[in-house]
Every structure is written in C-alpha cells, then in structure tokens.
C-alpha atoms as a PDB file:
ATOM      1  CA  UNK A   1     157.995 113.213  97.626  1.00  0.00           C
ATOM      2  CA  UNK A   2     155.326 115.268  97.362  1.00  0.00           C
ATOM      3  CA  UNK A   3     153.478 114.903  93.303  1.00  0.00           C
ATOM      4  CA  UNK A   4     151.137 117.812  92.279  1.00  0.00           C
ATOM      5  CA  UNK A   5     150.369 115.642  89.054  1.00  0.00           C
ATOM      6  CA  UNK A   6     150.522 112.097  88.152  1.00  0.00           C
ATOM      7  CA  UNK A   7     153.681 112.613  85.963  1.00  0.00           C
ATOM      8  CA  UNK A   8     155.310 113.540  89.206  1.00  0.00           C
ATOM      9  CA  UNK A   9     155.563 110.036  90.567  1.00  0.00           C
ATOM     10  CA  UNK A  10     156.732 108.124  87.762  1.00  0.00           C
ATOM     11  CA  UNK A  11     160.445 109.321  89.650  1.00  0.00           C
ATOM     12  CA  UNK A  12     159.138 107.255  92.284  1.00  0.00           C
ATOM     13  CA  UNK A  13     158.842 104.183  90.462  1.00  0.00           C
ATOM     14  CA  UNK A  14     162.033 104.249  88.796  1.00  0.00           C
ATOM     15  CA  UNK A  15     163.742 105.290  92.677  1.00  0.00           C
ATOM     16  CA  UNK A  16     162.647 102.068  93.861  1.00  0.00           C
ATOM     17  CA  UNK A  17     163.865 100.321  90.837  1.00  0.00           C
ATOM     18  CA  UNK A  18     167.159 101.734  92.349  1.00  0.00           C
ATOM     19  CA  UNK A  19     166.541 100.553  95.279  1.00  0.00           C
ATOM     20  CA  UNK A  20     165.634 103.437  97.169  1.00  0.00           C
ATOM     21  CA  UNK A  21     162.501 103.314  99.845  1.00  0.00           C
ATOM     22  CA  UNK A  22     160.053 106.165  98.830  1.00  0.00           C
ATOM     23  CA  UNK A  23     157.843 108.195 100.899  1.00  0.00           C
ATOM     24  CA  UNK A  24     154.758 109.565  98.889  1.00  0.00           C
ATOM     25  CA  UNK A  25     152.256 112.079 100.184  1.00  0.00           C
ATOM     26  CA  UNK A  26     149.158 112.243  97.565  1.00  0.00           C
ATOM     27  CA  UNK A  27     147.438 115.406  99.476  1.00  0.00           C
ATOM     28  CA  UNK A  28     148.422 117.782  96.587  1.00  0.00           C
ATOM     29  CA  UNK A  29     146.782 116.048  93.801  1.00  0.00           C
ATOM     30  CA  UNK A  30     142.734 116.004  93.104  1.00  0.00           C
ATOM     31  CA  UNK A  31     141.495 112.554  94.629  1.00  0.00           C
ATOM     32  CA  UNK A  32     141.048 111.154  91.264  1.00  0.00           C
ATOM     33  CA  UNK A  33     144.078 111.522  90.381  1.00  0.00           C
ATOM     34  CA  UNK A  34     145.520 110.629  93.444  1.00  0.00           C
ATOM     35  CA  UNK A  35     144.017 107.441  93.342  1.00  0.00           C
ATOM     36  CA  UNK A  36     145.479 106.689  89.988  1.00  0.00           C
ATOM     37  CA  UNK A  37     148.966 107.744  91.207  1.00  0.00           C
ATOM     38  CA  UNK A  38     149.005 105.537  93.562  1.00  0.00           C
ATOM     39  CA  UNK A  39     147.583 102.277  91.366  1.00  0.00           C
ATOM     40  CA  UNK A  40     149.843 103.296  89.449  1.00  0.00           C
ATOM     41  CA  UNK A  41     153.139 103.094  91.886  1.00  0.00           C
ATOM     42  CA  UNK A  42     151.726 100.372  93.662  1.00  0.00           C
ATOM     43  CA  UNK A  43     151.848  98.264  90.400  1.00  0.00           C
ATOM     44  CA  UNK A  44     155.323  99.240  89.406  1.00  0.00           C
ATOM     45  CA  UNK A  45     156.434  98.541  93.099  1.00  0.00           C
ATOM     46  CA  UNK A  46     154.389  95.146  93.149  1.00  0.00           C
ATOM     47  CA  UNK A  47     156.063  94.497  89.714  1.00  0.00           C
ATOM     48  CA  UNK A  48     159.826  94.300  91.125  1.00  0.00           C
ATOM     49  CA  UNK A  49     158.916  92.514  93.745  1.00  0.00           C
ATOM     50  CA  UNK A  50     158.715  95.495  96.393  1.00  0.00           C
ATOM     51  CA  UNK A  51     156.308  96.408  99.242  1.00  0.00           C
ATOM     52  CA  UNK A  52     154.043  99.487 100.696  1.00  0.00           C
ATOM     53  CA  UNK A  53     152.555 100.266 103.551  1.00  0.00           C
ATOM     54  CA  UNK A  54     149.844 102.911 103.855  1.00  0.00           C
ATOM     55  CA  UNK A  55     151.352 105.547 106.522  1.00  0.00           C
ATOM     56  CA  UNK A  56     148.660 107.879 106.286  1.00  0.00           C
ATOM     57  CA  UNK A  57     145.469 109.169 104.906  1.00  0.00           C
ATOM     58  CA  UNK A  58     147.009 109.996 101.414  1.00  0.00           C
ATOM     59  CA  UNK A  59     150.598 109.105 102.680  1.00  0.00           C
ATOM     60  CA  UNK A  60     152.295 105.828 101.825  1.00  0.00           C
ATOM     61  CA  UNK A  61     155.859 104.519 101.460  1.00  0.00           C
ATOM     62  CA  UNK A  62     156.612 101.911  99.139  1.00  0.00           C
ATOM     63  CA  UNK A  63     159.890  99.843  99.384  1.00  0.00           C
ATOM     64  CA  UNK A  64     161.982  97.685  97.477  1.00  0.00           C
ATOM     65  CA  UNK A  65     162.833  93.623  97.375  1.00  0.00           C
ATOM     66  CA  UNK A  66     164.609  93.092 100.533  1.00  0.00           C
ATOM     67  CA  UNK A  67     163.999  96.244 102.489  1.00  0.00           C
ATOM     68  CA  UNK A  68     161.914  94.789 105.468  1.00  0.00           C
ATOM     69  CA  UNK A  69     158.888  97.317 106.671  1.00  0.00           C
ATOM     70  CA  UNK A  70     157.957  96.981 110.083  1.00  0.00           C
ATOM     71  CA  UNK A  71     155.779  99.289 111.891  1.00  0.00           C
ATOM     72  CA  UNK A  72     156.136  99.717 116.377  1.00  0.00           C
ATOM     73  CA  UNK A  73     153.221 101.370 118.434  1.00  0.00           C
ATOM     74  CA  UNK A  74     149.721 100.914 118.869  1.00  0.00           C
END
C-alpha cells in the first residue's frame, strides 16, 4: 500500500486484523505525517499481538500473530 494521507492506512490496520501481512511505503505523505502513520499502525499492529520490520527508508511491513518475519542477506 501506498497512503497519500493518514486516513489511508487505517485499511492497513484492520488487514492485519484479518490476518493479512501488509507492505507500507510512507514516501507519499509529508514526513510529519508519515511519522504519525506509522505510530499509528505500529500501535494497532503491536496491539494484536503482530510484528514489523522496517524494509526501507519510509518502507515497512507489518505482520500478524504467527506470521514469522525473517530477513536473508547481508
């Protein structure tokens, strides 16, 4: 997913409530709000029990209870 606003990721939080792994990439959004996006995710995903894992610069992917992340390469 790709938000231009913050209202575009509350899909995100309710995706991995469904147990879906999300990819987000923040670069469309003002850093402000970009930072508050992704508080914002983070605490929904912490809050059912789910992980992220910063992929990029403004790029992260936040999983659900049970998904294991694991990341190969340097």
């Amino acid at each position: 997913m790709e938000p231009h606003r913050f209202e575009d990721v509350l899909p995100a939080v309710q995706a991995v409530r469904e147990r879906k792994t999300v990819v987000l990439n923040f670069a469309s959004m003002p850093p402000e709000e970009a930072q508050r996006a992704a508080d914002f995710v983070s605490g929904g995903v912490f809050a059912l029990d789910g992980q992220q894992e910063r992929l990029g610069e403004m790029v992260f992917l936040f999983a659900p209870c049970g998904v294991e992340v694991t990341r190969e390469g340097p």
